[in-house]
Protein backbone atom coordinates (compact mmCIF):
# COMPACT_ATOMS: atom_id res chain seq x y z
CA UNK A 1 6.78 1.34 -70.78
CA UNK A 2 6.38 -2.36 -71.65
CA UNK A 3 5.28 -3.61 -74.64
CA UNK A 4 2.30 -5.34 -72.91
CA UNK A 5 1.70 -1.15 -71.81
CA UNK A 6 2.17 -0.46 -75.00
CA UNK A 7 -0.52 -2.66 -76.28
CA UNK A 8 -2.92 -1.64 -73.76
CA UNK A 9 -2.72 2.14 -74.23
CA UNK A 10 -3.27 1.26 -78.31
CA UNK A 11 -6.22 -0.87 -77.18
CA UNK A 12 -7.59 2.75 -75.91
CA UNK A 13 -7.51 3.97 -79.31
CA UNK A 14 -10.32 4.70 -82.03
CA UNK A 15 -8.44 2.50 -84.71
CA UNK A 16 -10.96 -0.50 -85.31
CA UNK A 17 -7.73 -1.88 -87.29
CA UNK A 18 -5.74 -2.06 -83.86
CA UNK A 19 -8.74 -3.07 -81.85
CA UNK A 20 -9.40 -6.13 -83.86
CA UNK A 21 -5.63 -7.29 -83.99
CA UNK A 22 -5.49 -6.95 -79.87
CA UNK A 23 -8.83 -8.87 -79.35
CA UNK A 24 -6.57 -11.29 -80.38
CA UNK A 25 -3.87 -10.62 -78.39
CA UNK A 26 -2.24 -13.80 -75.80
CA UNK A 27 -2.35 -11.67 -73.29
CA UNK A 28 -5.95 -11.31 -71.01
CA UNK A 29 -5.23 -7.98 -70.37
CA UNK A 30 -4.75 -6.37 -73.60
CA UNK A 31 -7.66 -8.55 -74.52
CA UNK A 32 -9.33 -7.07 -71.53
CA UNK A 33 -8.88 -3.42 -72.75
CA UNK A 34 -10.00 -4.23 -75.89
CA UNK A 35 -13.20 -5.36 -74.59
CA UNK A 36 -13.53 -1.87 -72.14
CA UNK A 37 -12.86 0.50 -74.91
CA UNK A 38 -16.41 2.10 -75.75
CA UNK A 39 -15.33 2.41 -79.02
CA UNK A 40 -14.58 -1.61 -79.95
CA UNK A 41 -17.33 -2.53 -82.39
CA UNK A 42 -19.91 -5.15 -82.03
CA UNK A 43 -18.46 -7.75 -83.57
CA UNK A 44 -14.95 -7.60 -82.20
CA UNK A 45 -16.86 -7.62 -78.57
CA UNK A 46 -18.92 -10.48 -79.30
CA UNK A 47 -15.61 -12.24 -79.94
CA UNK A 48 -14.39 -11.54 -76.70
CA UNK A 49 -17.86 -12.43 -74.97
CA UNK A 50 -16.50 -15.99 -75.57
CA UNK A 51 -13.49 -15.62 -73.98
CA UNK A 52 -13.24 -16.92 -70.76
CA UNK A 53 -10.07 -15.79 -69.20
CA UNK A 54 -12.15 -11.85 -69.55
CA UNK A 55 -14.53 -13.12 -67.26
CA UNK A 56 -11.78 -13.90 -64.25
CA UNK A 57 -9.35 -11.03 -64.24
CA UNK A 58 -10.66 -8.85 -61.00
CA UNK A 59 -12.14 -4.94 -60.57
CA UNK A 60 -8.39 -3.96 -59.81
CA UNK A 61 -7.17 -4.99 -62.98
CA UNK A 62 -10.35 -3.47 -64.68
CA UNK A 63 -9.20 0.09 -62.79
CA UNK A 64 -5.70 -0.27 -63.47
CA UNK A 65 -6.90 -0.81 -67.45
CA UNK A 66 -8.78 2.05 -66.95
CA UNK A 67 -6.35 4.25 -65.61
């Protein structure tokens, strides 16, 4: 596993301390995650609501995130 993996799969998580420190993350991905996990707070998603590289990335790399 990657450490770019390894973010992602933390960005799954429950921590909100972990969740906040990827939404800031340089990668789109992680960032991405982040922004799927149900658990993210409100705050931390309206953060990434301003992000424009979330809105390109495509379905597949929403269901790979997913995965």
């Amino acid at each position: 596993m990657n450490k770019k993996d390894a973010k992602i799969e933390i960005a799954k998580s429950k921590d909100i301390r972990s969740l906040e420190y990827l939404s800031n993350d340089k990668d789109y991905e992680v960032r991405a995650a982040v922004a799927l996990n149900p658990n993210t707070p409100v705050n931390i998603l309206k953060k990434l609501a301003e992000d424009n590289k979330l809105y390109k990335y495509s379905s597949s790399t929403e269901a790979s995130l997913n995965s």
